[in-house]
PDB file of N, CA and C in Angstrom:
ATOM      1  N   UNK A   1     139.375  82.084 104.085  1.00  0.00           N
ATOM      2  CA  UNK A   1     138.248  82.373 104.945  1.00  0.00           C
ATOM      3  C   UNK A   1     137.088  81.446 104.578  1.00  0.00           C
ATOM      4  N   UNK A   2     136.484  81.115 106.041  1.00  0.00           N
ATOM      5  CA  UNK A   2     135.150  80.441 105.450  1.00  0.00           C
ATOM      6  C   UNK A   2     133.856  80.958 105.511  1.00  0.00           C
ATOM      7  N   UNK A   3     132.717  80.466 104.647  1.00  0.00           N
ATOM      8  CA  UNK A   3     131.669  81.275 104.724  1.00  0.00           C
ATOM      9  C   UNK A   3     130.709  80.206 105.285  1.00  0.00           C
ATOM     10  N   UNK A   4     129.332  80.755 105.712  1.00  0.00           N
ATOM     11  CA  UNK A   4     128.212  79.166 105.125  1.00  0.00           C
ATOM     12  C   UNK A   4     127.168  79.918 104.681  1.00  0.00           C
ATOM     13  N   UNK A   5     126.818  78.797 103.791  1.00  0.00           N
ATOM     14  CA  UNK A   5     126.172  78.771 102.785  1.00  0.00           C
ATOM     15  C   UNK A   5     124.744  77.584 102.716  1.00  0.00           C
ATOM     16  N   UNK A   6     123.659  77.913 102.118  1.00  0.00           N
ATOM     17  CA  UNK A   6     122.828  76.700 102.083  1.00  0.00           C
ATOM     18  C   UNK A   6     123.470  75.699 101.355  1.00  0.00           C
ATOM     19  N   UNK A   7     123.121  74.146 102.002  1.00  0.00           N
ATOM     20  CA  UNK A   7     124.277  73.352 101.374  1.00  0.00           C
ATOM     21  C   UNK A   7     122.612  72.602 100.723  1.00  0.00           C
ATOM     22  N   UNK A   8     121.715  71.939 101.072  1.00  0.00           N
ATOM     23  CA  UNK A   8     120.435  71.742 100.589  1.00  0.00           C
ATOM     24  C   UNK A   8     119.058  72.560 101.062  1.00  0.00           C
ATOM     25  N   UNK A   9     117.766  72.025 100.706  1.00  0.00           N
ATOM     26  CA  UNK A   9     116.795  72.661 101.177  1.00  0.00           C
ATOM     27  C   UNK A   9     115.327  71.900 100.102  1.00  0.00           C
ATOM     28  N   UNK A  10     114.386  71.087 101.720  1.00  0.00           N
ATOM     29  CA  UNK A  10     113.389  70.832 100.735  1.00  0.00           C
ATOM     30  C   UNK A  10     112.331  71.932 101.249  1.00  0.00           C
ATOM     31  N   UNK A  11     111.993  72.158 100.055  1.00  0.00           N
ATOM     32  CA  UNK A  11     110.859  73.784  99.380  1.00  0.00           C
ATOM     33  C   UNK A  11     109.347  73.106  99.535  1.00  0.00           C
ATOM     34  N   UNK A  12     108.667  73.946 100.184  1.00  0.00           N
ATOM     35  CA  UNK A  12     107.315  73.733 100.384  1.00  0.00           C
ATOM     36  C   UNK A  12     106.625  72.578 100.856  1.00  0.00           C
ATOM     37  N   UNK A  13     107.402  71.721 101.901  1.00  0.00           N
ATOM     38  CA  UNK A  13     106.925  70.669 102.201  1.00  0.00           C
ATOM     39  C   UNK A  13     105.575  71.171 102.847  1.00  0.00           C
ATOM     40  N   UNK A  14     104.807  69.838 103.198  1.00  0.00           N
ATOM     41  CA  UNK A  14     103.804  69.873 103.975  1.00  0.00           C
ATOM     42  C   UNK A  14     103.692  69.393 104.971  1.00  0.00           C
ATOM     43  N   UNK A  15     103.356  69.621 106.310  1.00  0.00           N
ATOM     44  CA  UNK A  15     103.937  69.071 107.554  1.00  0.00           C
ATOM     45  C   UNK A  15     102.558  67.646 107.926  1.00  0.00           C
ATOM     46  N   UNK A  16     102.796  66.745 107.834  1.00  0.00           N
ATOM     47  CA  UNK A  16     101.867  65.819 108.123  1.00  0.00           C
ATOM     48  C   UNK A  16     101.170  65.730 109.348  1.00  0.00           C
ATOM     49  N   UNK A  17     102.232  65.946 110.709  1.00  0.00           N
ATOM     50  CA  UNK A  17     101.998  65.748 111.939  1.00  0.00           C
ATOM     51  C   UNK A  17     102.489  66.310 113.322  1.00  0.00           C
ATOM     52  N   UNK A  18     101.950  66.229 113.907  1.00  0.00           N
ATOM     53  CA  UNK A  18     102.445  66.979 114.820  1.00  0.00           C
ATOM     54  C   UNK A  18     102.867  66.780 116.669  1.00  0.00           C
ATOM     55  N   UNK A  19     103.552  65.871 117.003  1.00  0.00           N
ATOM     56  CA  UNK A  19     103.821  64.981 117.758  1.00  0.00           C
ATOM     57  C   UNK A  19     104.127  66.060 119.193  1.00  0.00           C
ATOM     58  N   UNK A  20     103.517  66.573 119.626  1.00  0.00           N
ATOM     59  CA  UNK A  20     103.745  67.381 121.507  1.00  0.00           C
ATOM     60  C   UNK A  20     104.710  66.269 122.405  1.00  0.00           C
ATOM     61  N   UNK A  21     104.590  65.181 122.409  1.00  0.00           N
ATOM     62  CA  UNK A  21     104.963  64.556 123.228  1.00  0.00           C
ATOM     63  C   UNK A  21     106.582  63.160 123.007  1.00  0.00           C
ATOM     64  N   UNK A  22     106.690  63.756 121.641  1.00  0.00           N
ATOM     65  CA  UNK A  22     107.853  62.970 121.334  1.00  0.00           C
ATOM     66  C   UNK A  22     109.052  63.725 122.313  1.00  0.00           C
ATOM     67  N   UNK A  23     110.347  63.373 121.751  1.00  0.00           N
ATOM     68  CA  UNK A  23     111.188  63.606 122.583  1.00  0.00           C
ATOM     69  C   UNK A  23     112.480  64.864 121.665  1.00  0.00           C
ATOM     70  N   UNK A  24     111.658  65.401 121.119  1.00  0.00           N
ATOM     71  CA  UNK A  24     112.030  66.468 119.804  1.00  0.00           C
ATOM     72  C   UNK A  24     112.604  65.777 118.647  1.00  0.00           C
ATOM     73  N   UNK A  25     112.596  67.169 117.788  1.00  0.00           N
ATOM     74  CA  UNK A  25     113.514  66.876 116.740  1.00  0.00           C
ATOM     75  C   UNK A  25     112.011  67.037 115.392  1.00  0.00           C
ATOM     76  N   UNK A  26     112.897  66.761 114.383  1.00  0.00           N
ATOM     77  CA  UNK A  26     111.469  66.504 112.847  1.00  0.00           C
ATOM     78  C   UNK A  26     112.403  65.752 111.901  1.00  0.00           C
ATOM     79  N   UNK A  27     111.100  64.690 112.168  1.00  0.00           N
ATOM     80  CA  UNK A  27     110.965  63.307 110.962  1.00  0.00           C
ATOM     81  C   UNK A  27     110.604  63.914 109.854  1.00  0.00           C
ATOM     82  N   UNK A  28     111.577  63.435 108.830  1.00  0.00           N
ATOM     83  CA  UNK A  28     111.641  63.400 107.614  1.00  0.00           C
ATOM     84  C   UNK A  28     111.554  62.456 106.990  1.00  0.00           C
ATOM     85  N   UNK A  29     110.605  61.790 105.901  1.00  0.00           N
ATOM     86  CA  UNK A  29     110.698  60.783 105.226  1.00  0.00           C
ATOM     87  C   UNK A  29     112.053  60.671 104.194  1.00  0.00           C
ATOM     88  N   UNK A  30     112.367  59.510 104.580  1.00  0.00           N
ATOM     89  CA  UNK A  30     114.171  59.113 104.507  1.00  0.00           C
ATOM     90  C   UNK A  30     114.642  59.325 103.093  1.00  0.00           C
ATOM     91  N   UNK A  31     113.511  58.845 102.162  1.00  0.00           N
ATOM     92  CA  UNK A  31     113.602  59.549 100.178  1.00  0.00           C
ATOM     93  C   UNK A  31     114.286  60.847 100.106  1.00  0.00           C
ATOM     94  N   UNK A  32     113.365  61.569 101.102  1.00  0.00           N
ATOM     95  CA  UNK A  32     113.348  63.220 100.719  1.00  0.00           C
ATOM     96  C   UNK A  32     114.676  63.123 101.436  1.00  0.00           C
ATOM     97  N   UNK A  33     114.885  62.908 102.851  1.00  0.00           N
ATOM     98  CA  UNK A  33     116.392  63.351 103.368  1.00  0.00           C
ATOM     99  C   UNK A  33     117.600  62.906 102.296  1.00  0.00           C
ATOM    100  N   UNK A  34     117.484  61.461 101.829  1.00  0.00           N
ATOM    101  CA  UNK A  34     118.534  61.523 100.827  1.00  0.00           C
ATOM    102  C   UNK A  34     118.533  62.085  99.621  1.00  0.00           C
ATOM    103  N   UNK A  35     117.320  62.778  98.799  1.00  0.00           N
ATOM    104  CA  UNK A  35     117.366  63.224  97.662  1.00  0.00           C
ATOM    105  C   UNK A  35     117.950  64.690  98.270  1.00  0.00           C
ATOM    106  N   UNK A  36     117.649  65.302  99.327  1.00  0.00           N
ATOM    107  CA  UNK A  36     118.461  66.745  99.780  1.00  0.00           C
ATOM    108  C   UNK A  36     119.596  66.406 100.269  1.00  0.00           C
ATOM    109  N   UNK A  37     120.411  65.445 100.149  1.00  0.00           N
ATOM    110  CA  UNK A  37     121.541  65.556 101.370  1.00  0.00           C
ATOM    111  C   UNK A  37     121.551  65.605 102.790  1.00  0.00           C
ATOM    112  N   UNK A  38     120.540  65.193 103.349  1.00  0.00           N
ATOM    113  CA  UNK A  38     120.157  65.564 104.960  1.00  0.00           C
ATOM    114  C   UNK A  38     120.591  64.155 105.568  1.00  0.00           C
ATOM    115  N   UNK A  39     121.556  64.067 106.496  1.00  0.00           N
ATOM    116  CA  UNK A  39     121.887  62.975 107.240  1.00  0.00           C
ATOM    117  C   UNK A  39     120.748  63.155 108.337  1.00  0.00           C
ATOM    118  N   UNK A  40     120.970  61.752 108.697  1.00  0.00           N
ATOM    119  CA  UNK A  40     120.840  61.842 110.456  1.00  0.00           C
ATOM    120  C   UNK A  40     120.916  62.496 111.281  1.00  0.00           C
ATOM    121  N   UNK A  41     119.931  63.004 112.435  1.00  0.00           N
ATOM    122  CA  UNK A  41     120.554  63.964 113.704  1.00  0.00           C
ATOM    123  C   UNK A  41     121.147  65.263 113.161  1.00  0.00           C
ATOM    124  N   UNK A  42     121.389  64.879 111.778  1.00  0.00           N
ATOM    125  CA  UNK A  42     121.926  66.584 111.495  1.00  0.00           C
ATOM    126  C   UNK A  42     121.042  67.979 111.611  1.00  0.00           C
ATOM    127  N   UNK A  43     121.385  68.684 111.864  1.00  0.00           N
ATOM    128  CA  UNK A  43     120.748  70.383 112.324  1.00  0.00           C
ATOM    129  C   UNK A  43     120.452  70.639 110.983  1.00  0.00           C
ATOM    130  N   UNK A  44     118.944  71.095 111.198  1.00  0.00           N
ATOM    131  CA  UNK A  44     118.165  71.447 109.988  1.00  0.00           C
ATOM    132  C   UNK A  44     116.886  73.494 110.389  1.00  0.00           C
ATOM    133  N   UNK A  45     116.969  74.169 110.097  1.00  0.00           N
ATOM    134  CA  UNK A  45     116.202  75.019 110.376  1.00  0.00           C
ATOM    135  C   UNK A  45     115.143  74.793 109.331  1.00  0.00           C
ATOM    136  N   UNK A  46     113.957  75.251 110.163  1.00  0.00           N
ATOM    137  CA  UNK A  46     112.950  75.152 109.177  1.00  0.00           C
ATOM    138  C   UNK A  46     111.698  75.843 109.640  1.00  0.00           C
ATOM    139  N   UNK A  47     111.453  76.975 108.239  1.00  0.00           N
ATOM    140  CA  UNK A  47     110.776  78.155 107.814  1.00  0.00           C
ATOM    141  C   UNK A  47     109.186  77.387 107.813  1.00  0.00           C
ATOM    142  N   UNK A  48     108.283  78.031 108.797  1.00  0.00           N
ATOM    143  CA  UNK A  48     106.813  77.839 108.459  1.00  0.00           C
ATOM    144  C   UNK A  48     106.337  78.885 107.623  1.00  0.00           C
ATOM    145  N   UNK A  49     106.305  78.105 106.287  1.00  0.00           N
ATOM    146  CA  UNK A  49     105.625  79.613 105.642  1.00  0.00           C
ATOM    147  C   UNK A  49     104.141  80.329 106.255  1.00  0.00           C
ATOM    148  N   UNK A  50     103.466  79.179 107.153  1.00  0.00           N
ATOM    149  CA  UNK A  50     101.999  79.600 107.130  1.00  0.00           C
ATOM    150  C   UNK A  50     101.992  80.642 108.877  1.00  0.00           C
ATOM    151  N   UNK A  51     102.808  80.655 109.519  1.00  0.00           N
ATOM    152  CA  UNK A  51     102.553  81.347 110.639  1.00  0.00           C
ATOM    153  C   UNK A  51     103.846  82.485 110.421  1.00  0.00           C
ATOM    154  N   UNK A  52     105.293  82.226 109.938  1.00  0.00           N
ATOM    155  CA  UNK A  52     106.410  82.837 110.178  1.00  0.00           C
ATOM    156  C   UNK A  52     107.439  82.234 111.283  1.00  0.00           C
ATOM    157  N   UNK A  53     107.277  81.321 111.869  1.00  0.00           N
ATOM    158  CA  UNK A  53     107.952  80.711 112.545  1.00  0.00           C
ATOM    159  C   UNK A  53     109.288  79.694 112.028  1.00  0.00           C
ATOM    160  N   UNK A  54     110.246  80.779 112.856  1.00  0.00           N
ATOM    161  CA  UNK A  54     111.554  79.860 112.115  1.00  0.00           C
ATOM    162  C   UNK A  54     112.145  79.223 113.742  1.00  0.00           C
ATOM    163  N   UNK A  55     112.741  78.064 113.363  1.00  0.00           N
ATOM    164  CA  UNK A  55     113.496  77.124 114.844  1.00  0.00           C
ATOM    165  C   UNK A  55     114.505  76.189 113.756  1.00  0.00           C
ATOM    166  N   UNK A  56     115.610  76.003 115.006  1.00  0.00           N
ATOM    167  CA  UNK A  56     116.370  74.994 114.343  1.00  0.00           C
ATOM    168  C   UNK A  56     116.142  73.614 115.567  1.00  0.00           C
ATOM    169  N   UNK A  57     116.472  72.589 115.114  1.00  0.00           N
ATOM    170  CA  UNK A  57     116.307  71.172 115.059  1.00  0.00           C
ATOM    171  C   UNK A  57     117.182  70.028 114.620  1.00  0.00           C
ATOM    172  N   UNK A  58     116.955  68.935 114.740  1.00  0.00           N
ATOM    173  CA  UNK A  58     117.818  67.968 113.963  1.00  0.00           C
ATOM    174  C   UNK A  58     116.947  67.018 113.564  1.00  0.00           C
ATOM    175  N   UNK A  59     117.262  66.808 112.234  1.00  0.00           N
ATOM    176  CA  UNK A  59     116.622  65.258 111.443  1.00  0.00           C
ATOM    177  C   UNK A  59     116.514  64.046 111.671  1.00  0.00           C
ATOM    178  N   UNK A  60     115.616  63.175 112.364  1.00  0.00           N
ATOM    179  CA  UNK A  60     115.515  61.946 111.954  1.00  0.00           C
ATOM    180  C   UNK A  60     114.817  61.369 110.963  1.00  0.00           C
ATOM    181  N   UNK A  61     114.981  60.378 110.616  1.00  0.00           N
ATOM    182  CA  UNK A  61     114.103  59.565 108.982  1.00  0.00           C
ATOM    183  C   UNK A  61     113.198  59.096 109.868  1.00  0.00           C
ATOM    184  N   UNK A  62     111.844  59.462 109.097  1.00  0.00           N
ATOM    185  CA  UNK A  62     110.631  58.772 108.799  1.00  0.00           C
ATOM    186  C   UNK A  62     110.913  57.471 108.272  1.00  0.00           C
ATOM    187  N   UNK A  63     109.825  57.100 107.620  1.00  0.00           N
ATOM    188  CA  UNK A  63     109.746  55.486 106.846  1.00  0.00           C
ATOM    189  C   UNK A  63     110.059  56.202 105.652  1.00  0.00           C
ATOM    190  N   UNK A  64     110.799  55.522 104.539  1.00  0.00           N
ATOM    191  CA  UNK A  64     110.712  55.649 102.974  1.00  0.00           C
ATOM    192  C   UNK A  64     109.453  55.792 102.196  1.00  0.00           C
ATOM    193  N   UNK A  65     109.398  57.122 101.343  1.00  0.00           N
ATOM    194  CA  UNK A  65     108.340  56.902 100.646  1.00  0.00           C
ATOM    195  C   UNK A  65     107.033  57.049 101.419  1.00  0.00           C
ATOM    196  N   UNK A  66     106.704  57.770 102.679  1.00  0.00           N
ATOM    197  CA  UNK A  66     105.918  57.916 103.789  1.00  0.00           C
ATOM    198  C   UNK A  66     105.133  59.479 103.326  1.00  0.00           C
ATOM    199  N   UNK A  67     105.844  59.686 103.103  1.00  0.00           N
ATOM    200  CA  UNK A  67     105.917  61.593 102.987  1.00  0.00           C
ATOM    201  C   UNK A  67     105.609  61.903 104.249  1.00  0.00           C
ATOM    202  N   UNK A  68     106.191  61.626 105.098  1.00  0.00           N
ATOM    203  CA  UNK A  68     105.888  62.451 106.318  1.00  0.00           C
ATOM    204  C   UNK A  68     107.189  63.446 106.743  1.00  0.00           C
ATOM    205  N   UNK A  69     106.541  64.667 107.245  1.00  0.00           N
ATOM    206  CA  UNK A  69     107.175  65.730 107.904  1.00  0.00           C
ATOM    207  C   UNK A  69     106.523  65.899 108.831  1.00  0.00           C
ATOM    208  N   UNK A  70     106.865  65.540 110.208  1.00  0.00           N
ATOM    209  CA  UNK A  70     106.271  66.177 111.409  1.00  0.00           C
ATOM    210  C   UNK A  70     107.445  66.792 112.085  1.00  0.00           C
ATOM    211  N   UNK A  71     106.543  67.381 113.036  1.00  0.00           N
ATOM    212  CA  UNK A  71     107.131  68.226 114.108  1.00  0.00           C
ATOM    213  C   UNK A  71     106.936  67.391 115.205  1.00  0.00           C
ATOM    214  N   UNK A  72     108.591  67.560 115.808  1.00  0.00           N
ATOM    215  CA  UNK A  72     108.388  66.604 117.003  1.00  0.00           C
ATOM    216  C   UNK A  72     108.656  67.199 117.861  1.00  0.00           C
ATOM    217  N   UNK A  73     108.583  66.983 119.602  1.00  0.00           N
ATOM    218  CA  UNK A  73     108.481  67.490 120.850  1.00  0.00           C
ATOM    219  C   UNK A  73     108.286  69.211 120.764  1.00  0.00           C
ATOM    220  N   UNK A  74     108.936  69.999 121.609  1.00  0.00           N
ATOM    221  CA  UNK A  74     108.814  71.508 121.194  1.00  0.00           C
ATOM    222  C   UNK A  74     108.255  72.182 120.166  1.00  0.00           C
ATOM    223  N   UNK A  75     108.981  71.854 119.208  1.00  0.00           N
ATOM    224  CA  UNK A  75     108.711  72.453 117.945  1.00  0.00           C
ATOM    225  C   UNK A  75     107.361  71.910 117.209  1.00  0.00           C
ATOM    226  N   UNK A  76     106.415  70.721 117.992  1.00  0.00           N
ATOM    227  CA  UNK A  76     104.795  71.196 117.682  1.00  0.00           C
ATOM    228  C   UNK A  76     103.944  72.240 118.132  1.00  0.00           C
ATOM    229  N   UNK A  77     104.968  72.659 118.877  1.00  0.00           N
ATOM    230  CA  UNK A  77     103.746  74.420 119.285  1.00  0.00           C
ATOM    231  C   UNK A  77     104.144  75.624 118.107  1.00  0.00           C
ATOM    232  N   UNK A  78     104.870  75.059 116.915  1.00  0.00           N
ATOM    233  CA  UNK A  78     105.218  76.234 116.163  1.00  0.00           C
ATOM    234  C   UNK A  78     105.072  75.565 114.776  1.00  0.00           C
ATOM    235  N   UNK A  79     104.433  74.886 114.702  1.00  0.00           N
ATOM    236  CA  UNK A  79     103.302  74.830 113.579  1.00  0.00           C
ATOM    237  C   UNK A  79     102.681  73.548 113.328  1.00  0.00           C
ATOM    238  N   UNK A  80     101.421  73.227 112.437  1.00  0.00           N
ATOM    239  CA  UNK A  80     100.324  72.303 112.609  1.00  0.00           C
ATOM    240  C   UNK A  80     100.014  71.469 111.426  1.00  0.00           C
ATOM    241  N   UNK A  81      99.374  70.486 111.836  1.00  0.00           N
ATOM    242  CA  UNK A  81      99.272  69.620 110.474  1.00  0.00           C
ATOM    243  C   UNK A  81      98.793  70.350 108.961  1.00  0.00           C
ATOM    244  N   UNK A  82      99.724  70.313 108.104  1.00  0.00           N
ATOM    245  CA  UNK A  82      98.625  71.163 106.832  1.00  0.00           C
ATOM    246  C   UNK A  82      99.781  72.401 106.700  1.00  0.00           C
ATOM    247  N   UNK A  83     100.765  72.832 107.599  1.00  0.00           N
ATOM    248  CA  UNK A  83     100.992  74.067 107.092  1.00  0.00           C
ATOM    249  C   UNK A  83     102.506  73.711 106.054  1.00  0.00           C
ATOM    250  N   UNK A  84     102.631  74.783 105.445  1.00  0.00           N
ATOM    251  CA  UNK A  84     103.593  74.752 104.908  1.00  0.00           C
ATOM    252  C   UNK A  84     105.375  75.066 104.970  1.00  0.00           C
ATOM    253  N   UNK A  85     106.207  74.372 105.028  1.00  0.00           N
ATOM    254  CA  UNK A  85     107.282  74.536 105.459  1.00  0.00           C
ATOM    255  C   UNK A  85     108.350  74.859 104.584  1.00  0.00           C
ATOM    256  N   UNK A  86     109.793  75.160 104.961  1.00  0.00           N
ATOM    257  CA  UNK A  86     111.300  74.775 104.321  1.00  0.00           C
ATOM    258  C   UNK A  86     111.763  74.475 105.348  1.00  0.00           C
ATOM    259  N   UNK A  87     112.843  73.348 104.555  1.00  0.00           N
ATOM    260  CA  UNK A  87     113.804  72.219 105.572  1.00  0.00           C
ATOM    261  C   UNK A  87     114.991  72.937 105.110  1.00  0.00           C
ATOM    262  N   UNK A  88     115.656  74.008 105.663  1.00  0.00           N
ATOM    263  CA  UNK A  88     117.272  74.088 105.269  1.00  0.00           C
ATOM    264  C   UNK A  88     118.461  73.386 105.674  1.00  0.00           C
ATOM    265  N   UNK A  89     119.663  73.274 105.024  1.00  0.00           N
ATOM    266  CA  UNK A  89     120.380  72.816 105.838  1.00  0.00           C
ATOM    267  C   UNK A  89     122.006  73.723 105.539  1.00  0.00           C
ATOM    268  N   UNK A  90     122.706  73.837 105.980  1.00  0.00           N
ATOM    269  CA  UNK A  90     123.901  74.803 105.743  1.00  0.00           C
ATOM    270  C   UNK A  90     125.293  73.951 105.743  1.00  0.00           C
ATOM    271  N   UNK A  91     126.371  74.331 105.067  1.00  0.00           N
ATOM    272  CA  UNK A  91     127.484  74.430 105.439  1.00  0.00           C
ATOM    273  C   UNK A  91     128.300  75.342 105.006  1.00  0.00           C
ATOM    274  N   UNK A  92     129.575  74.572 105.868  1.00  0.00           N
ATOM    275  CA  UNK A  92     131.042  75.906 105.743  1.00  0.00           C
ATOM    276  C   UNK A  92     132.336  75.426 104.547  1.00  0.00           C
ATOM    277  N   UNK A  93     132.177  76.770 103.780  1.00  0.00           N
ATOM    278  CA  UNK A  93     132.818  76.172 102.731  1.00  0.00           C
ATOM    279  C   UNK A  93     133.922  77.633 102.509  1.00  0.00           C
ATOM    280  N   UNK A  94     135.604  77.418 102.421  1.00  0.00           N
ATOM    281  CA  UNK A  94     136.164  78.673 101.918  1.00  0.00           C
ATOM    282  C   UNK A  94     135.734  78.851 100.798  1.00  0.00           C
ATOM    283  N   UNK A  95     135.885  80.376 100.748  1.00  0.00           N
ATOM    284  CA  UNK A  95     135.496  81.442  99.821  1.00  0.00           C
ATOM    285  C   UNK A  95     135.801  80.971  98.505  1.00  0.00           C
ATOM    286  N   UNK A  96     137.166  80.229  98.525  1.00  0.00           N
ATOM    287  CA  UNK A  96     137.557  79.982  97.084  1.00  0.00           C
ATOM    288  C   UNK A  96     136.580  79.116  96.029  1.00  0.00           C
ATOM    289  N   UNK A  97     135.917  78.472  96.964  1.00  0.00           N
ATOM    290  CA  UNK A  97     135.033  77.563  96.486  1.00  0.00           C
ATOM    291  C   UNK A  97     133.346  77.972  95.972  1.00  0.00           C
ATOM    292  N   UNK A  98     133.175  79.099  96.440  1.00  0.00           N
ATOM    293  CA  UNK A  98     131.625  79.344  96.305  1.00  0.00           C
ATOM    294  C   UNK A  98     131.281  79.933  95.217  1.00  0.00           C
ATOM    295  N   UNK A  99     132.035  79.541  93.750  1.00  0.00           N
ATOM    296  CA  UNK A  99     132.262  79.416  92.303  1.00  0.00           C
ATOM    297  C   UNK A  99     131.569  78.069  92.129  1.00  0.00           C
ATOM    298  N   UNK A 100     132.044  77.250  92.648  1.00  0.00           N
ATOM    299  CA  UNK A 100     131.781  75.874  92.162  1.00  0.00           C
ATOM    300  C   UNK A 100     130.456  74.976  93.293  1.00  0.00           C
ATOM    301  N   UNK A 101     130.232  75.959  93.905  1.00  0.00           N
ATOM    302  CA  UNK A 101     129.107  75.244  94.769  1.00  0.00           C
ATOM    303  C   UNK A 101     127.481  75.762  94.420  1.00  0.00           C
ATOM    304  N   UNK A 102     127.185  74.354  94.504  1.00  0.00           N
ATOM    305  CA  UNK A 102     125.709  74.230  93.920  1.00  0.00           C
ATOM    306  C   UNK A 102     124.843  73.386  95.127  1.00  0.00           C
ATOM    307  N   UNK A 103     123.998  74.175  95.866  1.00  0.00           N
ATOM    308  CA  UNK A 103     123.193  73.337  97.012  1.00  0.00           C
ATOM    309  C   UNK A 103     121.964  72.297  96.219  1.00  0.00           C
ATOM    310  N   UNK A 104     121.557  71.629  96.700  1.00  0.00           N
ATOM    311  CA  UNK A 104     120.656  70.938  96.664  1.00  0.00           C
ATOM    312  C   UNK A 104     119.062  71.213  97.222  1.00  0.00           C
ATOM    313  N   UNK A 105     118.164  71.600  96.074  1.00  0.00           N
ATOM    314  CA  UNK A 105     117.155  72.548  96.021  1.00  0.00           C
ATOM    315  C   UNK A 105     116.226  71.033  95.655  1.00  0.00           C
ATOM    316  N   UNK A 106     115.257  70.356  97.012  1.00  0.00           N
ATOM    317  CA  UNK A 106     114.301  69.169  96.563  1.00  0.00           C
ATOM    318  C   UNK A 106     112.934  70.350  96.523  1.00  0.00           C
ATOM    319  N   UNK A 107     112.338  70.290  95.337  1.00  0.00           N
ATOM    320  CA  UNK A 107     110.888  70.357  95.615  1.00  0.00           C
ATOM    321  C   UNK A 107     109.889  69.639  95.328  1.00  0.00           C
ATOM    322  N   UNK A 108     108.598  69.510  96.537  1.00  0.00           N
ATOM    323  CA  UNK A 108     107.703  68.796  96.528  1.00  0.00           C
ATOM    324  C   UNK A 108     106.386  68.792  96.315  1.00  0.00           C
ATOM    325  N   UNK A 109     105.397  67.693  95.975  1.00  0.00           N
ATOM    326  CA  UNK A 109     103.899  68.247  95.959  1.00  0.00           C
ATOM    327  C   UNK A 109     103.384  68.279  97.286  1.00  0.00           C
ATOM    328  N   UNK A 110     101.916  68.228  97.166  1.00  0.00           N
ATOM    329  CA  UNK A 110     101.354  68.017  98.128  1.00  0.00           C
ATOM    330  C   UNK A 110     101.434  66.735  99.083  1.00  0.00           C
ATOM    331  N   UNK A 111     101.988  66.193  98.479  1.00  0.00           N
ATOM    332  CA  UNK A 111     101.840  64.867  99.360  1.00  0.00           C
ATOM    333  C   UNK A 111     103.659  64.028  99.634  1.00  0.00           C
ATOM    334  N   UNK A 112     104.483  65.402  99.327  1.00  0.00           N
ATOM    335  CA  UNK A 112     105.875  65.218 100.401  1.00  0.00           C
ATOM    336  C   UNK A 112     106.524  64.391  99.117  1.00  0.00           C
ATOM    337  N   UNK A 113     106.174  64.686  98.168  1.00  0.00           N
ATOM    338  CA  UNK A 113     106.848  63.556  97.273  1.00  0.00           C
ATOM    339  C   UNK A 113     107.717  64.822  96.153  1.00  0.00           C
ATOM    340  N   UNK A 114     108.914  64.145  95.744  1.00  0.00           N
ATOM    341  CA  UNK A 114     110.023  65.232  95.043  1.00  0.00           C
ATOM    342  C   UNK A 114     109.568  65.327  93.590  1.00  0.00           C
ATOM    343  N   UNK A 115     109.272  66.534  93.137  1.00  0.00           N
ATOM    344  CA  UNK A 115     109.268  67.128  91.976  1.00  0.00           C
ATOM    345  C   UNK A 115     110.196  67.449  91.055  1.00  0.00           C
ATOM    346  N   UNK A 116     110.370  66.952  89.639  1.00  0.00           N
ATOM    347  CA  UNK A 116     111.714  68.004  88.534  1.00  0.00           C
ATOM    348  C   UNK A 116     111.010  69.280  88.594  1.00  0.00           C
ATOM    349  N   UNK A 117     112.210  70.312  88.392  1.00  0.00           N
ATOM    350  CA  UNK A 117     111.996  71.874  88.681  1.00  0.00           C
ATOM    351  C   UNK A 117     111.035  71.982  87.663  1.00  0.00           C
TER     352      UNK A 117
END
């Protein structure tokens, strides 16, 4: 049987921007997507800690080293420059395995950049 499970997740980002008129989705600066495991276009949900607003989405990279997290098309009416977020991301893994699985937990400062725990 399979389950899912958080497979990464960056913790407390800060959302830089907030784009109404893009064509959806949320930019991630490309550091942070590869230090979490986050491809491309891949489906990401993500928790506004500052209103309660949860939506899912898909990832594109920012610039490297940018720290930017915005919200693009739709999903700028559900939260604003300054607030605070989580980027999850999931997968499906059989049961036999969820002994040996360890997600990928990035956390950041204020300024989108990855922290040791």
């Amino acid at each position: 049987m399979n389950i899912t499970v958080m497979k990464s997740k960056i913790h407390r980002a800060t959302v830089t921007d907030a784009d109404l008129d893009y064509n959806g989705s949320l930019s991630i600066d490309k550091a942070l997507m590869e230090k979490a495991s986050i491809y491309p276009h891949e489906k990401v949900q993500v928790v506004n800690i500052n209103n309660g607003a949860r939506f899912e989405t898909y990832a594109i990279e920012a610039e490297t080293g940018s720290g930017e997290i915005c919200f693009n098309g739709a999903a700028a009416r559900l939260g604003q420059k300054g607030d605070k977020i989580i980027i999850i991301t999931y997968c499906s893994i059989d049961t036999g395995d969820i002994d040996n699985h360890q997600p990928v937990i990035v956390k950041v400062d204020q300024y989108n950049k990855a922290i040791d725990s």
